[in-house]
PDB file of N, CA and C in Angstrom:
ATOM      1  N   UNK A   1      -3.353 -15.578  -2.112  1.00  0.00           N
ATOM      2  CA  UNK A   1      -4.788 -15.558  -2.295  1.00  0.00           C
ATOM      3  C   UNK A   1      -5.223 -14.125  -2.560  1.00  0.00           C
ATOM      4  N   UNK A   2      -6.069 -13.844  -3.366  1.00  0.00           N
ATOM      5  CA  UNK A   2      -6.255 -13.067  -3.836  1.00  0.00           C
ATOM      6  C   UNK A   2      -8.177 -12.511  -3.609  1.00  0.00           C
ATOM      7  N   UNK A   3      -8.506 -11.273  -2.779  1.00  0.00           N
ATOM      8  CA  UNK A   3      -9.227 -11.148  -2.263  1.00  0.00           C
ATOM      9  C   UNK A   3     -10.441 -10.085  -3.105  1.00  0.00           C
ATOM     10  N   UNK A   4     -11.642 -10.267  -3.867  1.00  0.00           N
ATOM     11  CA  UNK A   4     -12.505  -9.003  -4.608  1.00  0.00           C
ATOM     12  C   UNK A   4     -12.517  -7.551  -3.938  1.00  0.00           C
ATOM     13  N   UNK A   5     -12.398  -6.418  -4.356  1.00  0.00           N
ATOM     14  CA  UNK A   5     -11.923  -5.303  -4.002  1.00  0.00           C
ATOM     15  C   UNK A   5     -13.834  -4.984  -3.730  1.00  0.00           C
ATOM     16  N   UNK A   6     -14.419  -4.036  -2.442  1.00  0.00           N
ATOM     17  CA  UNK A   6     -15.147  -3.683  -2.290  1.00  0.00           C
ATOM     18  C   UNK A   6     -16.111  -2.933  -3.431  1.00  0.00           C
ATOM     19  N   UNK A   7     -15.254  -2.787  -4.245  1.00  0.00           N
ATOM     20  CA  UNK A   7     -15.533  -2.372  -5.293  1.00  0.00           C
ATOM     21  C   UNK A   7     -15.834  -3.053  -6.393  1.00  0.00           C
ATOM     22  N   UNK A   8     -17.327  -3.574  -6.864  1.00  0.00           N
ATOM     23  CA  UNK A   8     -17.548  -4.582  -7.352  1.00  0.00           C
ATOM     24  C   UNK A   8     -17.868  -4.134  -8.484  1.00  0.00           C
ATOM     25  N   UNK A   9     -18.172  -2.710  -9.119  1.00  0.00           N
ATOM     26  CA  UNK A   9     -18.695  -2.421 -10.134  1.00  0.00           C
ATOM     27  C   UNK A   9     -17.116  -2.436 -11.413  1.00  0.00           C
ATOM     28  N   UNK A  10     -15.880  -2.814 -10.567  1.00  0.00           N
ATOM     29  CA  UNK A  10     -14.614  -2.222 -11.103  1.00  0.00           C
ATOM     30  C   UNK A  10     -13.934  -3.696 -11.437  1.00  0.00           C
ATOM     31  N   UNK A  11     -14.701  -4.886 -10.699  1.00  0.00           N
ATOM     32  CA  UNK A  11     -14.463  -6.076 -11.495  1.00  0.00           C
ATOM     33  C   UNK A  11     -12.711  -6.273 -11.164  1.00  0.00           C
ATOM     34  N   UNK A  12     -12.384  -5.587 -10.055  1.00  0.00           N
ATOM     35  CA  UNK A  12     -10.684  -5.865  -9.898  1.00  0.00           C
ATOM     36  C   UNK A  12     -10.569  -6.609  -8.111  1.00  0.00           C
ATOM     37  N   UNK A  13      -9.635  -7.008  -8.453  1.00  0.00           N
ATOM     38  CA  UNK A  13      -9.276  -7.990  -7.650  1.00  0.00           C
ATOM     39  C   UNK A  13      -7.824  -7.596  -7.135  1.00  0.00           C
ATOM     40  N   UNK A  14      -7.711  -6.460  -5.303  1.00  0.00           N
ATOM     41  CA  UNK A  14      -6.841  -6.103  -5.169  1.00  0.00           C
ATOM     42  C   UNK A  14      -6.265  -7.562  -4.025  1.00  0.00           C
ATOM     43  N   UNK A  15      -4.746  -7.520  -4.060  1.00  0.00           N
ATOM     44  CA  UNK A  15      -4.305  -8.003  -2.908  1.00  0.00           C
ATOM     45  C   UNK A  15      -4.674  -7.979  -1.598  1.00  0.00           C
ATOM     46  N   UNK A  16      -5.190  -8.592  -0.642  1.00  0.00           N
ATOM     47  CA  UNK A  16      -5.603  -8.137   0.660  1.00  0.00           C
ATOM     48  C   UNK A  16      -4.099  -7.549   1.323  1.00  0.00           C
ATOM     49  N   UNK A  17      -3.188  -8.332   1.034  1.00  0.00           N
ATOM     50  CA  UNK A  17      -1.863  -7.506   1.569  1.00  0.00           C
ATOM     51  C   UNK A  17      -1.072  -6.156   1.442  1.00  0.00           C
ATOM     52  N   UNK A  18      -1.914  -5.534   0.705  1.00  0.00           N
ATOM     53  CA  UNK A  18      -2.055  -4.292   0.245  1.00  0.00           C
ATOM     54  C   UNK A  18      -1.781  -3.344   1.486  1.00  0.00           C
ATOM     55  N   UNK A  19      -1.286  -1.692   0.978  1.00  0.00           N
ATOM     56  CA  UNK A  19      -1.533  -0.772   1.540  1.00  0.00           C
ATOM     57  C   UNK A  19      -2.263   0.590   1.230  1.00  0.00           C
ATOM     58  N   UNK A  20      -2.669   1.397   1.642  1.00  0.00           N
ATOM     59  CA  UNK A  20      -3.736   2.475   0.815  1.00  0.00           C
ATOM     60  C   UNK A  20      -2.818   3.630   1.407  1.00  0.00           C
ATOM     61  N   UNK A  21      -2.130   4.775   0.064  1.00  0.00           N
ATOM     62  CA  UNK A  21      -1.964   5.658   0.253  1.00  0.00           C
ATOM     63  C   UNK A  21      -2.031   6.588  -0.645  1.00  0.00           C
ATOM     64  N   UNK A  22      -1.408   7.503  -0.667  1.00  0.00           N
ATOM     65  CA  UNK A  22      -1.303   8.862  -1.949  1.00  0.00           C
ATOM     66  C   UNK A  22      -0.102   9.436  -2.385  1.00  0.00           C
ATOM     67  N   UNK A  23       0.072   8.335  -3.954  1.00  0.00           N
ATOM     68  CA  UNK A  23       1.443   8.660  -4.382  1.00  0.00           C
ATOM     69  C   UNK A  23       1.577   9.850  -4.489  1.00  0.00           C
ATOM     70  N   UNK A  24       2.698  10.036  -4.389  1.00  0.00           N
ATOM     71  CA  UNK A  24       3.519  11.902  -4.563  1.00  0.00           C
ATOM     72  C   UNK A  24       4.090  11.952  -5.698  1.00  0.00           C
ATOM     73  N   UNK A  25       4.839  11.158  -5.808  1.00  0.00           N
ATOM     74  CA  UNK A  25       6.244  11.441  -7.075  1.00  0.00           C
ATOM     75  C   UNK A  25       6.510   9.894  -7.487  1.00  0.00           C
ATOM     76  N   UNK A  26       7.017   9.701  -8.779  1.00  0.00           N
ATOM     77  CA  UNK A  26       7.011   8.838  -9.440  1.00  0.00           C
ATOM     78  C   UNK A  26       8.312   9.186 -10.380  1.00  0.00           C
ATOM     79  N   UNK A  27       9.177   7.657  -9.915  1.00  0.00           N
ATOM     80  CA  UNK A  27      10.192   7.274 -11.040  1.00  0.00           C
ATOM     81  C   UNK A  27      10.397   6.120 -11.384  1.00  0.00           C
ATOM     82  N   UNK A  28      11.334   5.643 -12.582  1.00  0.00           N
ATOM     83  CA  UNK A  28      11.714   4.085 -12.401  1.00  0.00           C
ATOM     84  C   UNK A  28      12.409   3.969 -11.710  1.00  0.00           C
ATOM     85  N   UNK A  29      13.154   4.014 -10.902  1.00  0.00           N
ATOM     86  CA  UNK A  29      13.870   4.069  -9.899  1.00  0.00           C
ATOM     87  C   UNK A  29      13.852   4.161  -8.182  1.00  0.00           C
ATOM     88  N   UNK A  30      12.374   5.122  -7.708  1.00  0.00           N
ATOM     89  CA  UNK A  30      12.055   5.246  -6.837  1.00  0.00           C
ATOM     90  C   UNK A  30      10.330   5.552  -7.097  1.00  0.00           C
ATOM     91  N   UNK A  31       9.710   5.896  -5.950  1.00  0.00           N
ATOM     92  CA  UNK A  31       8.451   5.971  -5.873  1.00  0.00           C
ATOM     93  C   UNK A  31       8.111   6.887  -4.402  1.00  0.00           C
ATOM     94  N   UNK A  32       7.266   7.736  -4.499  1.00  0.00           N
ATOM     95  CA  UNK A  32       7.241   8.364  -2.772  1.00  0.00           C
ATOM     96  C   UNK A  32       5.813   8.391  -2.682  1.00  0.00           C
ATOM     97  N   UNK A  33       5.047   7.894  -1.709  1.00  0.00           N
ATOM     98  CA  UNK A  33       4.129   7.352  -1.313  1.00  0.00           C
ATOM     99  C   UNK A  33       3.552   7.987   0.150  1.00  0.00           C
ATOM    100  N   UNK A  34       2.568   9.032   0.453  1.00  0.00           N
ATOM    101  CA  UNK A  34       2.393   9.667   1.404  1.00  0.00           C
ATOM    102  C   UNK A  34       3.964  10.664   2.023  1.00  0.00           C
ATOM    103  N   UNK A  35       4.197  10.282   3.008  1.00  0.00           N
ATOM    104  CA  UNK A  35       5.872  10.671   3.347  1.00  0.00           C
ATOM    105  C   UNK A  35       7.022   9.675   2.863  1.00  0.00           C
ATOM    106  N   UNK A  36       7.186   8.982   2.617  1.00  0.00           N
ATOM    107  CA  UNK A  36       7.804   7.468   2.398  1.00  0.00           C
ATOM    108  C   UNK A  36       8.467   7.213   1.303  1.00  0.00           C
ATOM    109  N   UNK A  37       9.803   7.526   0.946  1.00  0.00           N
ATOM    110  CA  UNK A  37      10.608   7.119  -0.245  1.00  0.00           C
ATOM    111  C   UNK A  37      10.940   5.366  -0.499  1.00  0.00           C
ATOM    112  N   UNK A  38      10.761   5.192  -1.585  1.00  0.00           N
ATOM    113  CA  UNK A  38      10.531   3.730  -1.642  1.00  0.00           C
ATOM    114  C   UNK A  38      11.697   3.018  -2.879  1.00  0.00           C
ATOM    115  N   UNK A  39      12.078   2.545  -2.963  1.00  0.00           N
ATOM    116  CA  UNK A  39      13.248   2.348  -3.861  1.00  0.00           C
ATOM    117  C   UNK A  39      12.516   1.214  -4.843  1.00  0.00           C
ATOM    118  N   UNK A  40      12.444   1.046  -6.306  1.00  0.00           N
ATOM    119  CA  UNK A  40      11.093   0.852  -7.562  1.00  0.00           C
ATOM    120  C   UNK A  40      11.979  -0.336  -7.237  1.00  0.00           C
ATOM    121  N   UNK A  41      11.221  -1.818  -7.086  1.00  0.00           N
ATOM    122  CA  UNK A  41      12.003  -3.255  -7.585  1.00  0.00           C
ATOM    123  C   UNK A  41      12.262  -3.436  -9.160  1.00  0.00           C
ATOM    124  N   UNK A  42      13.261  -4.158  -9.506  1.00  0.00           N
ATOM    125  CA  UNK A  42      13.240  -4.185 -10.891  1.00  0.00           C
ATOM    126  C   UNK A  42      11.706  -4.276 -12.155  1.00  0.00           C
ATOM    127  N   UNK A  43      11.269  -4.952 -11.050  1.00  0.00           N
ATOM    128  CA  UNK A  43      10.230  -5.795 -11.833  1.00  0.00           C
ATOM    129  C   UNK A  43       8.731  -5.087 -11.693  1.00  0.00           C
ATOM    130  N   UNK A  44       8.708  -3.467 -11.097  1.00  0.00           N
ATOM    131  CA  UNK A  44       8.172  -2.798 -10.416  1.00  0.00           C
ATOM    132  C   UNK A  44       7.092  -2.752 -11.887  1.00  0.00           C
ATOM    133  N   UNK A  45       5.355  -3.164 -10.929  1.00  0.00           N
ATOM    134  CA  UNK A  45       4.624  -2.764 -12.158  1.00  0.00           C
ATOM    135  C   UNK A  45       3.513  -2.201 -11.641  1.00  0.00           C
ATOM    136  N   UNK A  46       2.729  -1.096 -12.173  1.00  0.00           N
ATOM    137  CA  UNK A  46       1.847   0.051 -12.137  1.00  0.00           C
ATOM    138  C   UNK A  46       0.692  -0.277 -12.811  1.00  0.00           C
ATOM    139  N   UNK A  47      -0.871  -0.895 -12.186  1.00  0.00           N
ATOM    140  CA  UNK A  47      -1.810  -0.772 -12.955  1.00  0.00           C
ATOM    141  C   UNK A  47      -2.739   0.275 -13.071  1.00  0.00           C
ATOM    142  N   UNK A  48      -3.419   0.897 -14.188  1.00  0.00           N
ATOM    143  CA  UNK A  48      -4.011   2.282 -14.196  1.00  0.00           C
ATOM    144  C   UNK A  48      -5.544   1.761 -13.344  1.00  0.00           C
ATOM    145  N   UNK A  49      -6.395   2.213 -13.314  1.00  0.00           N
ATOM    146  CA  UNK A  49      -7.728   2.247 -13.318  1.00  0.00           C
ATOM    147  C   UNK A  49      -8.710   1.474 -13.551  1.00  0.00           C
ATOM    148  N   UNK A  50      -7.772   1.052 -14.953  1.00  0.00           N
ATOM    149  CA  UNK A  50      -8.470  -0.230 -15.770  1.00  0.00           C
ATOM    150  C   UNK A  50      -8.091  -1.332 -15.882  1.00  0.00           C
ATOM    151  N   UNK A  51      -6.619  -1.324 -14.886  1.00  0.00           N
ATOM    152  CA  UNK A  51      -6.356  -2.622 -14.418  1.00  0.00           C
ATOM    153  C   UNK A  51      -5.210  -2.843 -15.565  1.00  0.00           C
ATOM    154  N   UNK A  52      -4.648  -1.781 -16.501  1.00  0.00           N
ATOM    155  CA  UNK A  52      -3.912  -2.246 -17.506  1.00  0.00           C
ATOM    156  C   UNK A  52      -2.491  -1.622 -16.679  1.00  0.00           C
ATOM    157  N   UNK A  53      -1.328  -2.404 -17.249  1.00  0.00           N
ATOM    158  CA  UNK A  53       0.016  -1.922 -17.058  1.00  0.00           C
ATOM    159  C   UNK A  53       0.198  -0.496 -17.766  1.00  0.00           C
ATOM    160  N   UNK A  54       0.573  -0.065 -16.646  1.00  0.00           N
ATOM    161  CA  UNK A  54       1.202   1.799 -17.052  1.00  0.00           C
ATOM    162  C   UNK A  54       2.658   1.691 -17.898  1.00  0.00           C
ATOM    163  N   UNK A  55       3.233   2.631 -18.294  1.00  0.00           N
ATOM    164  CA  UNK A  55       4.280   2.875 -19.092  1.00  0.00           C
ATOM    165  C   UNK A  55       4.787   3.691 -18.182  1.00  0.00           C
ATOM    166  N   UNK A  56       6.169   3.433 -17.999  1.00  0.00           N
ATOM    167  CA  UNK A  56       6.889   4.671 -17.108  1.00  0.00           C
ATOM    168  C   UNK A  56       6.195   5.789 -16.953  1.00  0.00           C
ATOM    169  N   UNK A  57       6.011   6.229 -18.600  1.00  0.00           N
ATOM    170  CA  UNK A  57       6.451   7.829 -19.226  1.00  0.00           C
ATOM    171  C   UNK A  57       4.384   8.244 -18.094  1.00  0.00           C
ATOM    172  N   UNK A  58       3.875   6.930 -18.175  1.00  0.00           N
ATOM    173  CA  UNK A  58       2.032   7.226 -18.497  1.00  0.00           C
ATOM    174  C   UNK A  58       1.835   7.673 -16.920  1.00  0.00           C
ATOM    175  N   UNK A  59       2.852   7.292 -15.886  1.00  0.00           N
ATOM    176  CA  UNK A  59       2.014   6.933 -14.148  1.00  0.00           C
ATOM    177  C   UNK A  59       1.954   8.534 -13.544  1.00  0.00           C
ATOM    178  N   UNK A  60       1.204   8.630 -13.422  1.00  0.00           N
ATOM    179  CA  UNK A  60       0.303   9.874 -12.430  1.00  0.00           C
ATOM    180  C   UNK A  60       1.601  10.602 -11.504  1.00  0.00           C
ATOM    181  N   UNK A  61       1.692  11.558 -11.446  1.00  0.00           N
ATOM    182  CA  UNK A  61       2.896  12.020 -10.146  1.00  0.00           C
ATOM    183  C   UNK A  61       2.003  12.133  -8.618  1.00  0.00           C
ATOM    184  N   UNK A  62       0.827  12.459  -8.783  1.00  0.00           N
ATOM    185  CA  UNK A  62      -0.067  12.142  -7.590  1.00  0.00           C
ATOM    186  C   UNK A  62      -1.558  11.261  -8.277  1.00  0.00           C
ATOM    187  N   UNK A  63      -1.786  10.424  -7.098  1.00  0.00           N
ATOM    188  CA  UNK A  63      -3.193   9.741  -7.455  1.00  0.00           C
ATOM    189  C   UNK A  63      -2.817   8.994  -5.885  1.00  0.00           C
ATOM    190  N   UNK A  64      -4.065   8.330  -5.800  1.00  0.00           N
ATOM    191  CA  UNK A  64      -4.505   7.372  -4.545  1.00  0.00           C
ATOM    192  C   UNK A  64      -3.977   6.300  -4.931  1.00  0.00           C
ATOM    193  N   UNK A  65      -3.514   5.144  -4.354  1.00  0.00           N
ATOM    194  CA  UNK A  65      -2.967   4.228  -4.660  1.00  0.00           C
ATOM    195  C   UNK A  65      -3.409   2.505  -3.816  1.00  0.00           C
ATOM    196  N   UNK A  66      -2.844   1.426  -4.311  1.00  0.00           N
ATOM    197  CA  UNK A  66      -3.077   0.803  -3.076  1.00  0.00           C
ATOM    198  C   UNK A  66      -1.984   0.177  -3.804  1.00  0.00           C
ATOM    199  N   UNK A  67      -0.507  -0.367  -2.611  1.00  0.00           N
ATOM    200  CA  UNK A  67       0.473  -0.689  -2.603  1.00  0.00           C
ATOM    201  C   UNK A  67       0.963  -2.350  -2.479  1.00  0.00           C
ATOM    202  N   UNK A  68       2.249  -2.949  -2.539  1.00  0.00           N
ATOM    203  CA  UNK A  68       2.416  -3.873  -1.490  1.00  0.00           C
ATOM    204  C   UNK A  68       4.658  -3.697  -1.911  1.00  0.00           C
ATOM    205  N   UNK A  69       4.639  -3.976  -1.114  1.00  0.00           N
ATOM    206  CA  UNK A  69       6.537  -3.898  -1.235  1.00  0.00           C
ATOM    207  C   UNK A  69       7.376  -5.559  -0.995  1.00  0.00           C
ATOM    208  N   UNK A  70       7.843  -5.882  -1.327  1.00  0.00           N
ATOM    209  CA  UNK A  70       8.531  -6.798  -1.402  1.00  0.00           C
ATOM    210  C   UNK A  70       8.793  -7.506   0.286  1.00  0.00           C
ATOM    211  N   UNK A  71       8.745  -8.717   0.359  1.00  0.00           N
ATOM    212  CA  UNK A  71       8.984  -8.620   2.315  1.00  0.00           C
ATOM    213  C   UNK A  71      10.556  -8.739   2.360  1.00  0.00           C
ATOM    214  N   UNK A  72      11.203  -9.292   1.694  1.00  0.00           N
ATOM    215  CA  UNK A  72      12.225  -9.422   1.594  1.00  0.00           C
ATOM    216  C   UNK A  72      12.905  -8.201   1.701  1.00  0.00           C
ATOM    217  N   UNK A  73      13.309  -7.432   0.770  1.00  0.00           N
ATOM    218  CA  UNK A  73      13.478  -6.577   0.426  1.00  0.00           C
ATOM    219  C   UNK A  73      13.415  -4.607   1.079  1.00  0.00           C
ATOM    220  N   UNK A  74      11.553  -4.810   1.094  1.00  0.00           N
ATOM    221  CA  UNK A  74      11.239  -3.716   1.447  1.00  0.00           C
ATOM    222  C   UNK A  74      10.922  -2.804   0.004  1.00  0.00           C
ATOM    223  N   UNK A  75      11.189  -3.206  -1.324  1.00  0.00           N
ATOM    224  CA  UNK A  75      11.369  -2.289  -2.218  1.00  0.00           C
ATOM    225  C   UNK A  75       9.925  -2.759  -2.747  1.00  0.00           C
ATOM    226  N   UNK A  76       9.001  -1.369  -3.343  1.00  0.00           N
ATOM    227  CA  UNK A  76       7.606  -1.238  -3.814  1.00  0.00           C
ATOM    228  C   UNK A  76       7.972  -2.064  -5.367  1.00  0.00           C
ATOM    229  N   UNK A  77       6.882  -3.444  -5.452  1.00  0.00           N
ATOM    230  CA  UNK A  77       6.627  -3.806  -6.767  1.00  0.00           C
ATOM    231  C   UNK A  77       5.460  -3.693  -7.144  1.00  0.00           C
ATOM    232  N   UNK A  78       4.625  -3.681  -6.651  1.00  0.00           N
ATOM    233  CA  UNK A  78       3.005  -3.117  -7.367  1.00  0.00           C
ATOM    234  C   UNK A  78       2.450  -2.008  -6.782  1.00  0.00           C
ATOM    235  N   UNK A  79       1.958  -1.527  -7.767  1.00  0.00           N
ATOM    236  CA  UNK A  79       1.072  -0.310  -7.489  1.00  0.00           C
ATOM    237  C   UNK A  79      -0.053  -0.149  -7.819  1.00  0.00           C
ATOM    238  N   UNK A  80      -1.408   0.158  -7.669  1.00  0.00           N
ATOM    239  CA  UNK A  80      -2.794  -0.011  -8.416  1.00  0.00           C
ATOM    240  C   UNK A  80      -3.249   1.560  -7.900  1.00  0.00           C
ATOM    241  N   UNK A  81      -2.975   2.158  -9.325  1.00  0.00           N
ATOM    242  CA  UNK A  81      -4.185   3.656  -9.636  1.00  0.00           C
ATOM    243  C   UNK A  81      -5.834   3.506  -8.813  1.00  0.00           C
ATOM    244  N   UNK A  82      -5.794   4.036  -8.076  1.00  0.00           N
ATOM    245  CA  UNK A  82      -7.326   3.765  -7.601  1.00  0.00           C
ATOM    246  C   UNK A  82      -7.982   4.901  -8.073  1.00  0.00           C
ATOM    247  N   UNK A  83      -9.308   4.678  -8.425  1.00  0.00           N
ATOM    248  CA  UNK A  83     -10.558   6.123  -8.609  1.00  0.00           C
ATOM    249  C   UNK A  83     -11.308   5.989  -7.504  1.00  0.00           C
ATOM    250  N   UNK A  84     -11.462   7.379  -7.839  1.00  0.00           N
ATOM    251  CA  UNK A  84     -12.286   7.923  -6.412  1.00  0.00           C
ATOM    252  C   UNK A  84     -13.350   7.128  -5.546  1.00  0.00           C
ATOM    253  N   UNK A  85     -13.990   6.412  -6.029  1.00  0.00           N
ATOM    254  CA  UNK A  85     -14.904   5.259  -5.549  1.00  0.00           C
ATOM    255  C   UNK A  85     -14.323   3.872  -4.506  1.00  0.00           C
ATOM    256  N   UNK A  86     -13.433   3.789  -5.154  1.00  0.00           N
ATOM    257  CA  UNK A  86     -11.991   2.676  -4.831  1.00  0.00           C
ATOM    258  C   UNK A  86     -11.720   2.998  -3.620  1.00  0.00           C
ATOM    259  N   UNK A  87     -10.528   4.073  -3.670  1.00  0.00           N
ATOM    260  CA  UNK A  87     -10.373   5.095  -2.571  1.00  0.00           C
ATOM    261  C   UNK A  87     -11.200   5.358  -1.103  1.00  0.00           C
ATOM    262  N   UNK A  88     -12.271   5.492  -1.850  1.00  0.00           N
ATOM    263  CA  UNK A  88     -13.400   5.657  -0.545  1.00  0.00           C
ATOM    264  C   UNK A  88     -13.685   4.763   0.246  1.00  0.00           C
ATOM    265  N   UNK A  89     -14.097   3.515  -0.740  1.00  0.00           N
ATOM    266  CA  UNK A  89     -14.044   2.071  -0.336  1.00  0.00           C
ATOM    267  C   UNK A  89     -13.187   1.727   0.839  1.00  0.00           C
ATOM    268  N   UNK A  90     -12.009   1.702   0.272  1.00  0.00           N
ATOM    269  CA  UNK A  90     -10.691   0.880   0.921  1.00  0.00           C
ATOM    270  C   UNK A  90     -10.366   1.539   1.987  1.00  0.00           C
ATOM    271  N   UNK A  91     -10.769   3.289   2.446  1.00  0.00           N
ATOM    272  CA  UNK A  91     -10.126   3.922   3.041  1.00  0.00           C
ATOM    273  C   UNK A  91     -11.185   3.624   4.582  1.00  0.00           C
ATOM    274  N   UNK A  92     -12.622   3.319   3.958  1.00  0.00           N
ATOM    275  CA  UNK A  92     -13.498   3.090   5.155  1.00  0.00           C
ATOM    276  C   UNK A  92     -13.666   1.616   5.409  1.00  0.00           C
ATOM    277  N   UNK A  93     -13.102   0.857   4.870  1.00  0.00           N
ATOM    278  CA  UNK A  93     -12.709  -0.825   5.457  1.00  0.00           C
ATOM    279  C   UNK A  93     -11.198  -0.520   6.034  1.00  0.00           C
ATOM    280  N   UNK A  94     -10.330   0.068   6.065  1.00  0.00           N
ATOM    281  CA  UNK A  94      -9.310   0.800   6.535  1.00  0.00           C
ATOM    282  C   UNK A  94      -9.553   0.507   8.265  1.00  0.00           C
ATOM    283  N   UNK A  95      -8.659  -0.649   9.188  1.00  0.00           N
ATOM    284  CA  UNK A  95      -8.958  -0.598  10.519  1.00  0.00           C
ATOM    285  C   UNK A  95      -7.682  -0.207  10.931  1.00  0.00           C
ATOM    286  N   UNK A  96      -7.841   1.026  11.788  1.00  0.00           N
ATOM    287  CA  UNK A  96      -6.842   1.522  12.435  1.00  0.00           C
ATOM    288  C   UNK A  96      -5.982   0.283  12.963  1.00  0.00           C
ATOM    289  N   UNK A  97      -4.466   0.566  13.195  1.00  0.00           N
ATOM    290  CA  UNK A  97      -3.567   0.167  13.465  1.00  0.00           C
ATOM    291  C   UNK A  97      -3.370   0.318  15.433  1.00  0.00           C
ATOM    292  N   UNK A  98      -3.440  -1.229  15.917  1.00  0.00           N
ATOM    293  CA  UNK A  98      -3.748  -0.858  17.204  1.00  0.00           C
ATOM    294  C   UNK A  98      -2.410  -0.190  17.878  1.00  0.00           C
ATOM    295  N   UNK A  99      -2.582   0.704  19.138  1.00  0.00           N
ATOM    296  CA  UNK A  99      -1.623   1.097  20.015  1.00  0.00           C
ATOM    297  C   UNK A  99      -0.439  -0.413  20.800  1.00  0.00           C
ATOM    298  N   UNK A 100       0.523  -0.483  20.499  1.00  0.00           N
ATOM    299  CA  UNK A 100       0.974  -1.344  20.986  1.00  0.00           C
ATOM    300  C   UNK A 100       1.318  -1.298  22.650  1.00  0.00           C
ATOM    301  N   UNK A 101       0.919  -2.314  23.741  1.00  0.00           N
ATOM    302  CA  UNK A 101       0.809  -1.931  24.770  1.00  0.00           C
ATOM    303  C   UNK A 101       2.365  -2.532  25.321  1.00  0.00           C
ATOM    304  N   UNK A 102       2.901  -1.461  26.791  1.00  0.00           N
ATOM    305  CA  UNK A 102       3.851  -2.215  26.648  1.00  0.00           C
ATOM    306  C   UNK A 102       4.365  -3.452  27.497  1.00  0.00           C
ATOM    307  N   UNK A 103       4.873  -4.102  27.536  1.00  0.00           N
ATOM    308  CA  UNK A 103       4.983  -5.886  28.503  1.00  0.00           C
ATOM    309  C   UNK A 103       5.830  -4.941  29.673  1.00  0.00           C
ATOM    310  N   UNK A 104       4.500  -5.466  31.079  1.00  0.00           N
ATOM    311  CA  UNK A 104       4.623  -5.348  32.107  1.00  0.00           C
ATOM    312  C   UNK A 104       6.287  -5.364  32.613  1.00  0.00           C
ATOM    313  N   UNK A 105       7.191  -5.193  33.204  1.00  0.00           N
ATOM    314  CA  UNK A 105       7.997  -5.326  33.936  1.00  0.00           C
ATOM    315  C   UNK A 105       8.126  -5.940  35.118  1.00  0.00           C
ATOM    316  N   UNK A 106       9.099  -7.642  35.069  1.00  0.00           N
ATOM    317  CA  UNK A 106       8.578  -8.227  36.170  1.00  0.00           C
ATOM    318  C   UNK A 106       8.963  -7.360  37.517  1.00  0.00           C
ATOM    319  N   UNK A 107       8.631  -7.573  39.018  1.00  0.00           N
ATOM    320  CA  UNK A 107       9.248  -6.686  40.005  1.00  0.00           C
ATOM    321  C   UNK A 107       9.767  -7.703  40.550  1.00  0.00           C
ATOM    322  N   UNK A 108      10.984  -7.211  41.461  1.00  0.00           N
ATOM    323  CA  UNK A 108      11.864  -8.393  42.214  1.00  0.00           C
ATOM    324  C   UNK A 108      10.791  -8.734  43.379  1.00  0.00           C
ATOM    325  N   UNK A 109      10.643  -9.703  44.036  1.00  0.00           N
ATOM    326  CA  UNK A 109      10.306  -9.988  45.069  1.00  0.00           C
ATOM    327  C   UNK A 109      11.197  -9.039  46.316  1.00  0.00           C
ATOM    328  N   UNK A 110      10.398  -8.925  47.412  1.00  0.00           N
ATOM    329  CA  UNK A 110      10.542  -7.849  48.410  1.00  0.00           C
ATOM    330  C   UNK A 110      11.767  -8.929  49.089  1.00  0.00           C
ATOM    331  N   UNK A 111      12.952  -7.944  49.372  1.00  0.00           N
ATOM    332  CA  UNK A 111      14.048  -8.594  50.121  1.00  0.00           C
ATOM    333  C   UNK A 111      13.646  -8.425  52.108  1.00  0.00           C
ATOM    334  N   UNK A 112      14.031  -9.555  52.675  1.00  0.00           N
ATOM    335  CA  UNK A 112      13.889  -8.725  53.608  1.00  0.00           C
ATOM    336  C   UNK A 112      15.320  -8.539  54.679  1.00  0.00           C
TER     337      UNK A 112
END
C-alpha cells in the first residue's frame, strides 16, 4: 500500500516503509547512506525529484533521500531524490525510535 507523501504540491507517492536519510556516495554496486554501506540490489532503481528513473552516470553523490532495502536480503532497491521541502516534511513526521526497555528478570523465590 502505498501512502501520499506530505508533500502534496510534488504529487508523489512515497512508500510508508521508507527510510529518511543523506546519501553520501553512490555506485552500481553499492550505495552509502548517512554512516551505512549498503550493497545496490540488481534491480536497484533511483527516482530524481521528478519522480523519473536516474541513470547510473545522473544520481547525486550527496542529496537527502528516502530509502527502503529489500527484507530479505537487506540490499537497498529504491531510492527517491528528495528536495528540500520533502526533506523537511518527512524529517518532522519523523517519530523517534523508542528506547527499548529491558524484560524484568524473574527472582527465585526466598529459600528457607
Amino acid at each position: 500500500m502505498l501512502v501520499a507523501s506530505a508533500t502534496a504540491y510534488a504529487q508523489r507517492l512515497l512508500p510508508p516503509q521508507g527510510q529518511l536519510g543523506e546519501l553520501k556516495a553512490y555506485s552500481p554496486a553499492a550505495v552509502k547512506i548517512d554512516s551505512k554501506q549498503y550493497v545496490a540490489a540488481p534491480g536497484l532503481r533511483v527516482y530524481s525529484t521528478q519522480n523519473t528513473l536516474l541513470m547510473p552516470g545522473s544520481v547525486p553523490q550527496k542529496a537527502n533521500v528516502w530509502y527502503q532495502l529489500e527484507s530479505n536480503t537487506g540490499f537497498i532497491w529504491r531510492i527517491w531524490i528528495l528536495d528540500e521541502q520533502e526533506y523537511k516534511t518527512l524529517k518532522a513526521q519523523a517519530r523517534p525510535t523508542p528506547t527499548p526497555r529491558p524484560t524484568p528478570t524473574p527472582t527465585a523465590p526466598p529459600t528457607t
